[in-house]
N, C-alpha and C. Protein backbone atom coordinates (compact mmCIF):
# COMPACT_ATOMS: atom_id res chain seq x y z
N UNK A 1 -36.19 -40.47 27.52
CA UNK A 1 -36.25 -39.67 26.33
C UNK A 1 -37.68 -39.62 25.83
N UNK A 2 -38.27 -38.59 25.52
CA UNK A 2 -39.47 -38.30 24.71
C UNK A 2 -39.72 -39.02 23.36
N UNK A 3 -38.89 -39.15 22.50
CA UNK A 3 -39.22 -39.77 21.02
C UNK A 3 -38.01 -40.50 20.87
N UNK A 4 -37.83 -41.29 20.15
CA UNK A 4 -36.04 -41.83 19.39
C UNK A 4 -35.66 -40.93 18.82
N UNK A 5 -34.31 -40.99 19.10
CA UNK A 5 -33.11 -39.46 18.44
C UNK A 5 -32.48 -40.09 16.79
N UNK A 6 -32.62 -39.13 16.26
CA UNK A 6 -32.40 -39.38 14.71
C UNK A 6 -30.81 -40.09 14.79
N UNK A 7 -30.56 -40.41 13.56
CA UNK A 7 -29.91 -41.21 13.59
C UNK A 7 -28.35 -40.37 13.86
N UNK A 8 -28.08 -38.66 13.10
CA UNK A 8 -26.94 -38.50 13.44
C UNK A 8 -26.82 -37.65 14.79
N UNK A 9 -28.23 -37.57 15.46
CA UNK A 9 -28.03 -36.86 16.60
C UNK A 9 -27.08 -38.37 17.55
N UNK A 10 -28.09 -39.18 17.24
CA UNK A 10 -27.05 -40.69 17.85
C UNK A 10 -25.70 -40.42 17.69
N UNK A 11 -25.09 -40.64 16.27
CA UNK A 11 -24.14 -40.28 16.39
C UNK A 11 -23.31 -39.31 17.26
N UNK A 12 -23.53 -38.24 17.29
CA UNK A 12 -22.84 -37.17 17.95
C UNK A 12 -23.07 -37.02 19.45
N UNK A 13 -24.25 -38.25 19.91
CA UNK A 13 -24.07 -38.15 21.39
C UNK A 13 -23.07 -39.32 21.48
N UNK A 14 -22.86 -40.41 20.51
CA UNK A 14 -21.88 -41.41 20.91
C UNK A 14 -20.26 -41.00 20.67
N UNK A 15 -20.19 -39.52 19.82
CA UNK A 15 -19.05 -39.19 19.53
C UNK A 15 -18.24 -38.55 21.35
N UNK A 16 -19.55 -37.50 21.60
CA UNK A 16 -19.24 -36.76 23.09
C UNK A 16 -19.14 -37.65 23.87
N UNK A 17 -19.73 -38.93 23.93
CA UNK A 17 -19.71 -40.10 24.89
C UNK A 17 -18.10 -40.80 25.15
N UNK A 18 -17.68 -40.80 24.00
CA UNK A 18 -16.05 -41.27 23.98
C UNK A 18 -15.46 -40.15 24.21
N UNK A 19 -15.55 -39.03 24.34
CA UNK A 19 -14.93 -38.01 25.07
C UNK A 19 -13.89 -37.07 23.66
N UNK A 20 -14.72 -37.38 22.54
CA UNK A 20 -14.84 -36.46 21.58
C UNK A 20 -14.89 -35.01 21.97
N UNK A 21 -14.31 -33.59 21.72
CA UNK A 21 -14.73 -32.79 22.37
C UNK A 21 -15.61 -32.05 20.62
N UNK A 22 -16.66 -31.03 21.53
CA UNK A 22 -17.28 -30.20 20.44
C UNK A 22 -17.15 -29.37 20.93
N UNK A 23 -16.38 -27.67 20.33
CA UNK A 23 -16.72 -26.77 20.13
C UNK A 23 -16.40 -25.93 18.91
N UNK A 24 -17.20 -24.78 19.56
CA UNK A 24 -17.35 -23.97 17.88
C UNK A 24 -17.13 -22.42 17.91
N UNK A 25 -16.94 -21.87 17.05
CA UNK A 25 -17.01 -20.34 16.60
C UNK A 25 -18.33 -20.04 15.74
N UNK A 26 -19.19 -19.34 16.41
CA UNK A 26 -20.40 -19.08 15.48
C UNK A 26 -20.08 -17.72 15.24
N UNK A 27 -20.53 -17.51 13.68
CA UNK A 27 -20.46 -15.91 13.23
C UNK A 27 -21.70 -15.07 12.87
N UNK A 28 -21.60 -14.22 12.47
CA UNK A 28 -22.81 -13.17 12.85
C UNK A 28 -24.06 -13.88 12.01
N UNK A 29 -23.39 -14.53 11.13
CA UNK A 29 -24.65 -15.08 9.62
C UNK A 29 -24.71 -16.51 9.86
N UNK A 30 -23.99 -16.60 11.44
CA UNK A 30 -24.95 -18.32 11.57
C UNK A 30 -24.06 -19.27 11.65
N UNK A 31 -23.09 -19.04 10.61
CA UNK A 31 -22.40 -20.28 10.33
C UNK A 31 -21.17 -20.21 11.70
N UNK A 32 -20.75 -21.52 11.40
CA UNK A 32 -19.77 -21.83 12.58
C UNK A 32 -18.35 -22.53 12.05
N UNK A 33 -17.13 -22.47 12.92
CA UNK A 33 -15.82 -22.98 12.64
C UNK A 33 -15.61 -23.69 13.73
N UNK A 34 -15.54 -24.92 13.45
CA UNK A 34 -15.24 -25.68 14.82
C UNK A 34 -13.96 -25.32 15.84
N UNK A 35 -13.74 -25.07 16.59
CA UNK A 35 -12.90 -24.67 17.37
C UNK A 35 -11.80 -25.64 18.42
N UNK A 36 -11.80 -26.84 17.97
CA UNK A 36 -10.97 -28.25 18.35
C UNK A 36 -9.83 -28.55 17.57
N UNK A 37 -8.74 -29.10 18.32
CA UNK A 37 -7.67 -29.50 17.37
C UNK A 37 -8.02 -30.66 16.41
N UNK A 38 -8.45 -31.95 16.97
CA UNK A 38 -9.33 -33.11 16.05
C UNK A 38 -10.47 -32.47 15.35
N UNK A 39 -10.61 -32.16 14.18
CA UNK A 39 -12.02 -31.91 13.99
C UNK A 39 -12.23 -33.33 12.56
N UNK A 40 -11.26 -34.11 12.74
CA UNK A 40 -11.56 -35.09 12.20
C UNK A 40 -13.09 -35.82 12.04
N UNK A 41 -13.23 -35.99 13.74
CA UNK A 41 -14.59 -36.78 13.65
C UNK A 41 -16.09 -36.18 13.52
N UNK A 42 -15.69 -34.24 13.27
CA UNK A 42 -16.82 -33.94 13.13
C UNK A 42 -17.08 -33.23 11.46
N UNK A 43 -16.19 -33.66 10.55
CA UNK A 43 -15.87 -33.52 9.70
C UNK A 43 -16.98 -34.08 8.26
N UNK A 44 -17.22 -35.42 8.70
CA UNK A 44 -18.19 -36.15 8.08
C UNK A 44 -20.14 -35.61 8.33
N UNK A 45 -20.03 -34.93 9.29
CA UNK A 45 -21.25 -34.29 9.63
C UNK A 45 -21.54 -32.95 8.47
N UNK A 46 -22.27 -32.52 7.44
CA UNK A 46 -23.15 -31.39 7.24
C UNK A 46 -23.05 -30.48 8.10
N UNK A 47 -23.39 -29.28 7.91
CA UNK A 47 -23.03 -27.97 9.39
C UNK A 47 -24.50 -28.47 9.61
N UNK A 48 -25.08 -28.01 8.85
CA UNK A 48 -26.91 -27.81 9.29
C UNK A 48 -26.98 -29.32 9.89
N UNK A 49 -26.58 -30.54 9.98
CA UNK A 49 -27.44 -31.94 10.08
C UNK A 49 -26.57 -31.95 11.73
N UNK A 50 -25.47 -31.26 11.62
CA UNK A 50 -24.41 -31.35 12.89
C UNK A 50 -25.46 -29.75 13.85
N UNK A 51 -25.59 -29.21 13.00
CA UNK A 51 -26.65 -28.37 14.69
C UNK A 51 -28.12 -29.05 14.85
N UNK A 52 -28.41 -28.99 13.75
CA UNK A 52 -29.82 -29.99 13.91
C UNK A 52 -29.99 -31.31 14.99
N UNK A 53 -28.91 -32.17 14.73
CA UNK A 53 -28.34 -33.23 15.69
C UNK A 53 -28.22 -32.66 17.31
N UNK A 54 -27.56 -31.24 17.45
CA UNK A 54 -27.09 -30.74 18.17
C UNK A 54 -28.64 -30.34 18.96
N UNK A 55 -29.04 -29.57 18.44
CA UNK A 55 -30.76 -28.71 18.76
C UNK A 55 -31.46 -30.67 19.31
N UNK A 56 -31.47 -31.82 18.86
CA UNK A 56 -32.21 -32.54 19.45
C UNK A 56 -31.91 -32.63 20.14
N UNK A 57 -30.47 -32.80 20.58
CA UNK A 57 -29.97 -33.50 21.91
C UNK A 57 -30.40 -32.62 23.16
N UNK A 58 -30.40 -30.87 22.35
CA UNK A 58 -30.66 -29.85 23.60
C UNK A 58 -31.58 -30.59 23.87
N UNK A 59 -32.73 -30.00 23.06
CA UNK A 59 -34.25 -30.43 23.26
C UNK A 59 -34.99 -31.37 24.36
N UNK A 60 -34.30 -32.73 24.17
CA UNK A 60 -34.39 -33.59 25.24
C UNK A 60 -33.20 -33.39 26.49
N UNK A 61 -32.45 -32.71 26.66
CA UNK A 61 -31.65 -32.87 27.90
C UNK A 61 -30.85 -33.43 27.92
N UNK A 62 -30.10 -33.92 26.44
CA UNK A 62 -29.54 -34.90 26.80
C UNK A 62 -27.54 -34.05 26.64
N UNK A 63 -27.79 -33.00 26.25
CA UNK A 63 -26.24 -32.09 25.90
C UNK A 63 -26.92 -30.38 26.82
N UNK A 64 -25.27 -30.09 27.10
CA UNK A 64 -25.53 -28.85 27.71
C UNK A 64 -24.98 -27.70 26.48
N UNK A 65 -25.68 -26.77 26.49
CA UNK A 65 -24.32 -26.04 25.30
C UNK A 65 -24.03 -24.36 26.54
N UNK A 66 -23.15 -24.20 26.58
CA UNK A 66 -22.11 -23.18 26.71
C UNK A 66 -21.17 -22.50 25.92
N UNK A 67 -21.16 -21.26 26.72
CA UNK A 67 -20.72 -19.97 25.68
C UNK A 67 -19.61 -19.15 26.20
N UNK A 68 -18.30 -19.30 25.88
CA UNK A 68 -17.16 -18.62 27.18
C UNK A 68 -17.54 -17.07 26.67
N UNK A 69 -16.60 -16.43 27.21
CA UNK A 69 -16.31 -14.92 27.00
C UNK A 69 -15.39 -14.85 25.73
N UNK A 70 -15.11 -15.60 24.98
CA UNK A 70 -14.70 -15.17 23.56
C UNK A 70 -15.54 -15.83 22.47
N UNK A 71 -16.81 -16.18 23.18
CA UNK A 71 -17.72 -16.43 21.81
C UNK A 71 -17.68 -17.99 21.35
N UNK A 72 -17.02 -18.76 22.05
CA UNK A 72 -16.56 -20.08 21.66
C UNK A 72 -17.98 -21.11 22.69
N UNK A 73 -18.38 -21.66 21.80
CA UNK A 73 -19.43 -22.60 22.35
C UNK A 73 -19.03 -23.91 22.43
N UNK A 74 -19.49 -24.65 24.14
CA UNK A 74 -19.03 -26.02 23.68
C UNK A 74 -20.28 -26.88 24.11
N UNK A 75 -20.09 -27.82 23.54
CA UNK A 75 -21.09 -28.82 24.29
C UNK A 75 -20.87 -29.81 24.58
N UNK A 76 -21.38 -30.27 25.74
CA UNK A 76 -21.24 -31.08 26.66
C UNK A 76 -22.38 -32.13 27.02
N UNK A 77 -21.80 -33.24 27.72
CA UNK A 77 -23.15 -34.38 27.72
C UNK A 77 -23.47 -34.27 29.12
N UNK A 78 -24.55 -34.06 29.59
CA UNK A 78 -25.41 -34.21 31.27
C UNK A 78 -25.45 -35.75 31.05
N UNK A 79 -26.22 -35.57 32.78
CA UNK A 79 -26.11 -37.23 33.57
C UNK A 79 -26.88 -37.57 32.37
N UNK A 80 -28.46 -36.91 32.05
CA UNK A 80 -29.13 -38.53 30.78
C UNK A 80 -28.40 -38.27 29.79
N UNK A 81 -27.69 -37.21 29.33
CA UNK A 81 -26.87 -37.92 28.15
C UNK A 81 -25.86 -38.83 27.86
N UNK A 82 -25.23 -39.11 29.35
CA UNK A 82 -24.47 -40.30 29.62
C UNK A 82 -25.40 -41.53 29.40
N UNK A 83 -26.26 -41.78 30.23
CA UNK A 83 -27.23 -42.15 30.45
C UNK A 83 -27.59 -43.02 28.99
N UNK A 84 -28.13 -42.21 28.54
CA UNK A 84 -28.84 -42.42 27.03
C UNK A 84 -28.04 -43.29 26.26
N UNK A 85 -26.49 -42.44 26.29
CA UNK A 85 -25.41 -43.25 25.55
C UNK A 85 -24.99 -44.58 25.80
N UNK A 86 -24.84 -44.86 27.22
CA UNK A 86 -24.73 -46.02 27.70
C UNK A 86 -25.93 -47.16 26.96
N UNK A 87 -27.45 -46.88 27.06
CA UNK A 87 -28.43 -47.27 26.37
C UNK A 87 -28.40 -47.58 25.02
N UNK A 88 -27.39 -46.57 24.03
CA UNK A 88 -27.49 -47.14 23.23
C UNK A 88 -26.45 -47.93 22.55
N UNK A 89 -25.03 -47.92 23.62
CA UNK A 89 -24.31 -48.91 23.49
C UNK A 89 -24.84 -50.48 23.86
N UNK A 90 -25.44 -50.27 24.80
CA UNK A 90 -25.98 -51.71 25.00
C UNK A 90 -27.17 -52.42 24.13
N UNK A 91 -27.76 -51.52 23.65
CA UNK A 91 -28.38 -51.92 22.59
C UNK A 91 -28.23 -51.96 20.87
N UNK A 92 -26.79 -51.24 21.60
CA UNK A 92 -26.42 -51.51 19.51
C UNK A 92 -25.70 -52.60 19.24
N UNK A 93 -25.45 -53.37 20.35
CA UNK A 93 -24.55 -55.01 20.48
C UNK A 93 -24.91 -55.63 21.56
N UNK A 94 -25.12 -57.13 20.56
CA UNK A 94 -25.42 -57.81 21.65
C UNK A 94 -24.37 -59.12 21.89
N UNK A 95 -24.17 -59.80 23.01
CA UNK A 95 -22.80 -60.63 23.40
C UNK A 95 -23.35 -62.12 22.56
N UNK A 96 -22.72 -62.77 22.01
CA UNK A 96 -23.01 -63.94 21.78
C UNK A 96 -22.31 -64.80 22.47
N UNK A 97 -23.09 -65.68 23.39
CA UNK A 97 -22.20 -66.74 24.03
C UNK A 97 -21.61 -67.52 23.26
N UNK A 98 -20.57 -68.76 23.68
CA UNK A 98 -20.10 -69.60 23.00
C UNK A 98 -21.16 -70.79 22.61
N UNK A 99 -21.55 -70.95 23.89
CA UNK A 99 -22.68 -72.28 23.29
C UNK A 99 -23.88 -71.77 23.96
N UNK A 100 -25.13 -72.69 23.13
CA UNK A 100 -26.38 -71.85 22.84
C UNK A 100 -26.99 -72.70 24.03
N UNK A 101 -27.90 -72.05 24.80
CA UNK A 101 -28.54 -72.63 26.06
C UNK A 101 -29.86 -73.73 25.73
N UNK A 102 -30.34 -73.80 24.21
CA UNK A 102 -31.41 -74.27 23.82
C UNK A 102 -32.60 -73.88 24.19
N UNK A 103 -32.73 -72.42 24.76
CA UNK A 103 -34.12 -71.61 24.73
C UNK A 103 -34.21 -70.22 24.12
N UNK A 104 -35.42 -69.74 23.20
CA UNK A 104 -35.82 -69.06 22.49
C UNK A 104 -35.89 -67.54 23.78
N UNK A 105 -35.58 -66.68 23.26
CA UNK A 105 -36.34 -65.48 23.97
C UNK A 105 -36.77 -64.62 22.65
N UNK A 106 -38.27 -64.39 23.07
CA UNK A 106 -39.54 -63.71 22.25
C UNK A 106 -39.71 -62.79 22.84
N UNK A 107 -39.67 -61.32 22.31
CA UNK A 107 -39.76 -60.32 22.28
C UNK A 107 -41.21 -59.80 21.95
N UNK A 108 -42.21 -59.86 22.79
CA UNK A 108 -43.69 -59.28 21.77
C UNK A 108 -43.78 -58.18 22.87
N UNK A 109 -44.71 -57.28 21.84
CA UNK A 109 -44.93 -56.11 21.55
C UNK A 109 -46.21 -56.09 21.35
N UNK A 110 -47.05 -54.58 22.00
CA UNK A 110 -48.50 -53.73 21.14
C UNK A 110 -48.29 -52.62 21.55
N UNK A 111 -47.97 -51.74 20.68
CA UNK A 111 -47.35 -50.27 21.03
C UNK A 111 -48.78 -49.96 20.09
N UNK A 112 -49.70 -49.14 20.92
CA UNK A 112 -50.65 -47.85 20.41
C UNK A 112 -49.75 -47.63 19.17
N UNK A 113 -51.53 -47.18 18.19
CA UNK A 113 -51.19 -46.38 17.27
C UNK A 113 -50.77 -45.50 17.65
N UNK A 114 -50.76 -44.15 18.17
CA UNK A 114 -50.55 -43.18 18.91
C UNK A 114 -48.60 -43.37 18.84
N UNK A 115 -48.41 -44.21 19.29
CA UNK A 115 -46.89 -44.14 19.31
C UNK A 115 -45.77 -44.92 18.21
N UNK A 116 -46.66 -44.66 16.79
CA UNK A 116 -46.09 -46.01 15.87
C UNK A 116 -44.60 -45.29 15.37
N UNK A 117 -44.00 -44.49 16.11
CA UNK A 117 -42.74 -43.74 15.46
C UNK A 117 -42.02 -44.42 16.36
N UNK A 118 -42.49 -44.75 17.73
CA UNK A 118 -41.81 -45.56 18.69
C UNK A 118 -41.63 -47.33 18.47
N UNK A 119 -42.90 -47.53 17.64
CA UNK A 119 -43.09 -48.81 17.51
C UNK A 119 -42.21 -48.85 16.27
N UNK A 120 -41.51 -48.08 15.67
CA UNK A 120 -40.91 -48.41 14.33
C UNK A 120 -39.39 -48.42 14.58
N UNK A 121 -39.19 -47.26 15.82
CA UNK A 121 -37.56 -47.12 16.07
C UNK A 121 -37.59 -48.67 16.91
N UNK A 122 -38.49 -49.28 17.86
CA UNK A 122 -38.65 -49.99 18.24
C UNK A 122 -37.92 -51.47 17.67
N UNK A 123 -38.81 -51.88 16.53
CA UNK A 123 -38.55 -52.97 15.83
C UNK A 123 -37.14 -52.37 14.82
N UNK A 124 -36.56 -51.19 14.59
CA UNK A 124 -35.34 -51.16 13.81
C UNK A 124 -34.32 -51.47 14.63
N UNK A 125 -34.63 -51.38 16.22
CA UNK A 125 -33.36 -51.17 16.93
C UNK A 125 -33.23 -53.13 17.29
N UNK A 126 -34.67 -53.64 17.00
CA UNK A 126 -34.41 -54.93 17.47
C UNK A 126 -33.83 -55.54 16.33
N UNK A 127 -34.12 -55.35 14.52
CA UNK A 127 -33.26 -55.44 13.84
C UNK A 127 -32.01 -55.50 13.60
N UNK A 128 -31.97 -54.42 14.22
CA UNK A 128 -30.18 -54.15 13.95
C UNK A 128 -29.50 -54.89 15.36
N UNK A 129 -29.64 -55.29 16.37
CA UNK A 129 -29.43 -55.70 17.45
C UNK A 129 -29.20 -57.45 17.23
N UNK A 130 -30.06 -58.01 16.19
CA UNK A 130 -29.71 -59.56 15.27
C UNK A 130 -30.72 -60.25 16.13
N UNK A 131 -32.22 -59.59 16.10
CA UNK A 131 -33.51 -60.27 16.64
C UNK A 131 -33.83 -60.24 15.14
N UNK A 132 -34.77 -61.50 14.85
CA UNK A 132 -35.54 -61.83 13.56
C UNK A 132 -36.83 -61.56 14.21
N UNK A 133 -37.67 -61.56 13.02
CA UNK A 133 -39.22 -61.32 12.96
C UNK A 133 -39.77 -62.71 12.70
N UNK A 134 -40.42 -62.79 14.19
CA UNK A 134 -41.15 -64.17 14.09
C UNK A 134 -42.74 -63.44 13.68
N UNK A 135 -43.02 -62.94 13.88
CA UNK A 135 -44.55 -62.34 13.82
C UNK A 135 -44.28 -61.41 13.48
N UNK A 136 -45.41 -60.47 13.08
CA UNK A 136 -45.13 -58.86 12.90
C UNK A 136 -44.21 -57.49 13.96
N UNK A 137 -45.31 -58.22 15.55
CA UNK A 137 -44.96 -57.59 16.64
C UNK A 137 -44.36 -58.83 17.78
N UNK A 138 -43.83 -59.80 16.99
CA UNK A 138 -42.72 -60.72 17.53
C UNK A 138 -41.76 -60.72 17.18
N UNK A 139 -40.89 -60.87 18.13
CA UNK A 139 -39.27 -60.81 17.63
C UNK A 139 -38.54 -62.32 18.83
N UNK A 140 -37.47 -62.96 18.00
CA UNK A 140 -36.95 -64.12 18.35
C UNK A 140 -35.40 -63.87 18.53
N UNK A 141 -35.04 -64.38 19.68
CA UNK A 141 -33.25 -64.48 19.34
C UNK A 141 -32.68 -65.56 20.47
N UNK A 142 -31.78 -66.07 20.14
CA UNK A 142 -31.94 -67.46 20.71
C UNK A 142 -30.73 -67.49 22.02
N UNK A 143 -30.15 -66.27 22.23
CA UNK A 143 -28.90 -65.47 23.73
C UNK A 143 -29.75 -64.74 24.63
N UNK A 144 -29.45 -64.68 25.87
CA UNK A 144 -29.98 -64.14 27.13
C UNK A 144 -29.56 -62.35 26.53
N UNK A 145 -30.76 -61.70 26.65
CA UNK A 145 -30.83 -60.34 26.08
C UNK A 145 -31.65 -59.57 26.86
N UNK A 146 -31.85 -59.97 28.09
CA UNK A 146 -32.96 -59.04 29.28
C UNK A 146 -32.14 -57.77 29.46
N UNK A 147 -31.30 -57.60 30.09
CA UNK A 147 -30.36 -56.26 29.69
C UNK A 147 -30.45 -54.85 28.59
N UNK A 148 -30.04 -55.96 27.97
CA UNK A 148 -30.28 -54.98 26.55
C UNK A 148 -31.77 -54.27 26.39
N UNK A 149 -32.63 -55.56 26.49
CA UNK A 149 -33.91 -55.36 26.21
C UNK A 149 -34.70 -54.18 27.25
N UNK A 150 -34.10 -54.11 28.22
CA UNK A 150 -34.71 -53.43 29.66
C UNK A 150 -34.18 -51.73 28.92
N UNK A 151 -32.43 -52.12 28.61
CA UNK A 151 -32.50 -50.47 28.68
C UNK A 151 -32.97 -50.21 27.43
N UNK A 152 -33.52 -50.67 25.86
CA UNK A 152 -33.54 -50.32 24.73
C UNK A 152 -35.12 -49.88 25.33
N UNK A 153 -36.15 -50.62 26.25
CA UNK A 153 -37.48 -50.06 26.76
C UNK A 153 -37.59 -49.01 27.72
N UNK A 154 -36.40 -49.09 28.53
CA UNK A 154 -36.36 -47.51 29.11
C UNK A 154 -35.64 -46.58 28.10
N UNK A 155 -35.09 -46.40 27.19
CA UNK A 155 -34.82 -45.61 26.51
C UNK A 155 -35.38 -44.92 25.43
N UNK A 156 -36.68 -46.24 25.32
CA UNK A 156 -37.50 -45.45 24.51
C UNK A 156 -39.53 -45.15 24.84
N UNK A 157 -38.95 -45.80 26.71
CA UNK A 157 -40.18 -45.28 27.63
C UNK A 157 -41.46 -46.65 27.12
N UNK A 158 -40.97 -47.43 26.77
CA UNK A 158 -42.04 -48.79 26.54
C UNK A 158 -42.31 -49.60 26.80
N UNK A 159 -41.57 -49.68 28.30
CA UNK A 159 -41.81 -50.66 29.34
C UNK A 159 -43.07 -51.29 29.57
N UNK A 160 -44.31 -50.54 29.37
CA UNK A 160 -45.40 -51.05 28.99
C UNK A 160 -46.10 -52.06 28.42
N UNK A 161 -45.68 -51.94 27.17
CA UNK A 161 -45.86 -52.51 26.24
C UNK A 161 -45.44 -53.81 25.49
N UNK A 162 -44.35 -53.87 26.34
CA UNK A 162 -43.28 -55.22 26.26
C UNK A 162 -43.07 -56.18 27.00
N UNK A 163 -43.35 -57.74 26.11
CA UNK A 163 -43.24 -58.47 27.28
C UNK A 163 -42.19 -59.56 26.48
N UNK A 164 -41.40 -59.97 27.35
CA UNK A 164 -40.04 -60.83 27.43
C UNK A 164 -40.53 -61.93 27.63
N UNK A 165 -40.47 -63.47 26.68
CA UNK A 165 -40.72 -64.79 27.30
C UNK A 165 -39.70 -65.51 26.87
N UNK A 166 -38.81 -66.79 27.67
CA UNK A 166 -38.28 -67.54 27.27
C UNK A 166 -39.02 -69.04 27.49
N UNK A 167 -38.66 -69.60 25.77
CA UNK A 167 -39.55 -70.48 25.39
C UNK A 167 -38.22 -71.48 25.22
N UNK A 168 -38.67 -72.91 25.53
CA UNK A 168 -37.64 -74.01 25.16
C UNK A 168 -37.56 -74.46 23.68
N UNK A 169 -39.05 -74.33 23.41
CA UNK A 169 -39.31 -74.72 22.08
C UNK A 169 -39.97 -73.65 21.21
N UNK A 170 -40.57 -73.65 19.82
CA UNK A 170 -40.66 -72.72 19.22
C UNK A 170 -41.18 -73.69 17.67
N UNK A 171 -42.25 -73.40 16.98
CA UNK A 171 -42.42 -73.90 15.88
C UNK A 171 -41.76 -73.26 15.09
N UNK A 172 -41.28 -74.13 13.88
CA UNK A 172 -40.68 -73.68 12.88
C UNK A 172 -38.91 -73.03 13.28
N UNK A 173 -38.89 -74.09 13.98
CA UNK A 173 -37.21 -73.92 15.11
C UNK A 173 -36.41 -74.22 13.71
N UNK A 174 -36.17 -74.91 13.18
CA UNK A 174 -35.44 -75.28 12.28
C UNK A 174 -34.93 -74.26 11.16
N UNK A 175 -36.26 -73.36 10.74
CA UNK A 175 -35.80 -72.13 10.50
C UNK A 175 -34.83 -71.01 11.08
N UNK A 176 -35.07 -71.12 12.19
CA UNK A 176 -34.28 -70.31 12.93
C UNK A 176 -33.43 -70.65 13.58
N UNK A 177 -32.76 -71.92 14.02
CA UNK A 177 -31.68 -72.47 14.02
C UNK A 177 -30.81 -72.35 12.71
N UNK A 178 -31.22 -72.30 11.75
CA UNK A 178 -30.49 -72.38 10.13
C UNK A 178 -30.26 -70.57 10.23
N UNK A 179 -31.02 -69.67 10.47
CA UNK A 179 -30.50 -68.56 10.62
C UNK A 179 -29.57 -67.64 11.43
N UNK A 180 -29.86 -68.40 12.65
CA UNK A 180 -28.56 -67.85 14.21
C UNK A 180 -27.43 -68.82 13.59
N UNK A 181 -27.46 -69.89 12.47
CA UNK A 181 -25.95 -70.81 12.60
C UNK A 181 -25.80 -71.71 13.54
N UNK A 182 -27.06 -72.19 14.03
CA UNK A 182 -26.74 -72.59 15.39
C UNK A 182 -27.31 -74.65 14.89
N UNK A 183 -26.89 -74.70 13.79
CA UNK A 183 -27.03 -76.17 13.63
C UNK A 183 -25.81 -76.74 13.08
């Protein structure tokens, strides 16, 4: 992917990903009537934030849209939009083992200015994923997360920039044992 996908384009590729269907009736002035028996789950979407969502996913490749012979549009997810989705299932959870192995994995980072929109979806996705901020451009979590970590850097092309260490020890462990629960 070129940039990180906003947050409800996410959504609506994880909706098509579960095999949600989208289509629509567009009319002469734009607007559209969804054309699905469930339109439950697309219900909570804005029209404009639900094509907007829609227009990113084109954009990058990640949805096909089609148009039958009665005007009814649907869209659909290609291989990277599977792809993508898979990526960001694995990075929107991570497994917690039962018992803790007693080594740190550190997450550091130097993402160019040039790419600080990447460096920001970057550190939100390690946030929300239950990595703490040991440093600015360090991140700590105390479960085997190479997986996750591989596709959240191919997904947002930063393989570069990232380097994975597992440490036995760690100053200021005690802090962060008191925060994972793990004392």
């Amino acid at each position: 992917m070129d940039k990180p996908l906003p947050k409800k384009a996410r959504e609506v590729l994880t909706l098509l990903a579960e095999g949600i269907i989208l289509k629509f009736h567009r009319s002469p002035r734009g607007y559209f009537k969804l054309a699905v028996r469930n339109t439950i789950p697309w219900q909570r979407f804005h029209r404009k934030t639900l094509l907007y969502a829609i227009h990113s996913l084109y954009r990058q490749g990640l949805v096909a849209i089609d148009e039958d012979a009665r005007g009814i549009t649907s869209i659909t997810l290609t291989a990277a939009g599977r792809q993508a989705s898979q990526a960001l299932r694995a990075a929107s959870r991570l497994a917690r083992p039962e018992g803790w192995d007693r080594k740190w994995r550190l997450i550091l980072f130097d993402i160019p200015e040039g790419k600080k929109k990447l460096r920001e979806a970057f550190r939100y996705q390690l946030r929300r994923m239950g990595f703490a901020e040991f440093q600015r451009s360090v991140f700590i979590y105390p479960y085997p997360c190479a997986r996750e970590i591989d596709a959240l850097t191919a997904q947002l092309g930063l393989h570069d920039h990232i380097v994975m260490v597992t440490a036995e020890s760690v100053s200021n462990e005690f802090q962060f044992k008191k925060l994972f629960g793990l004392l």
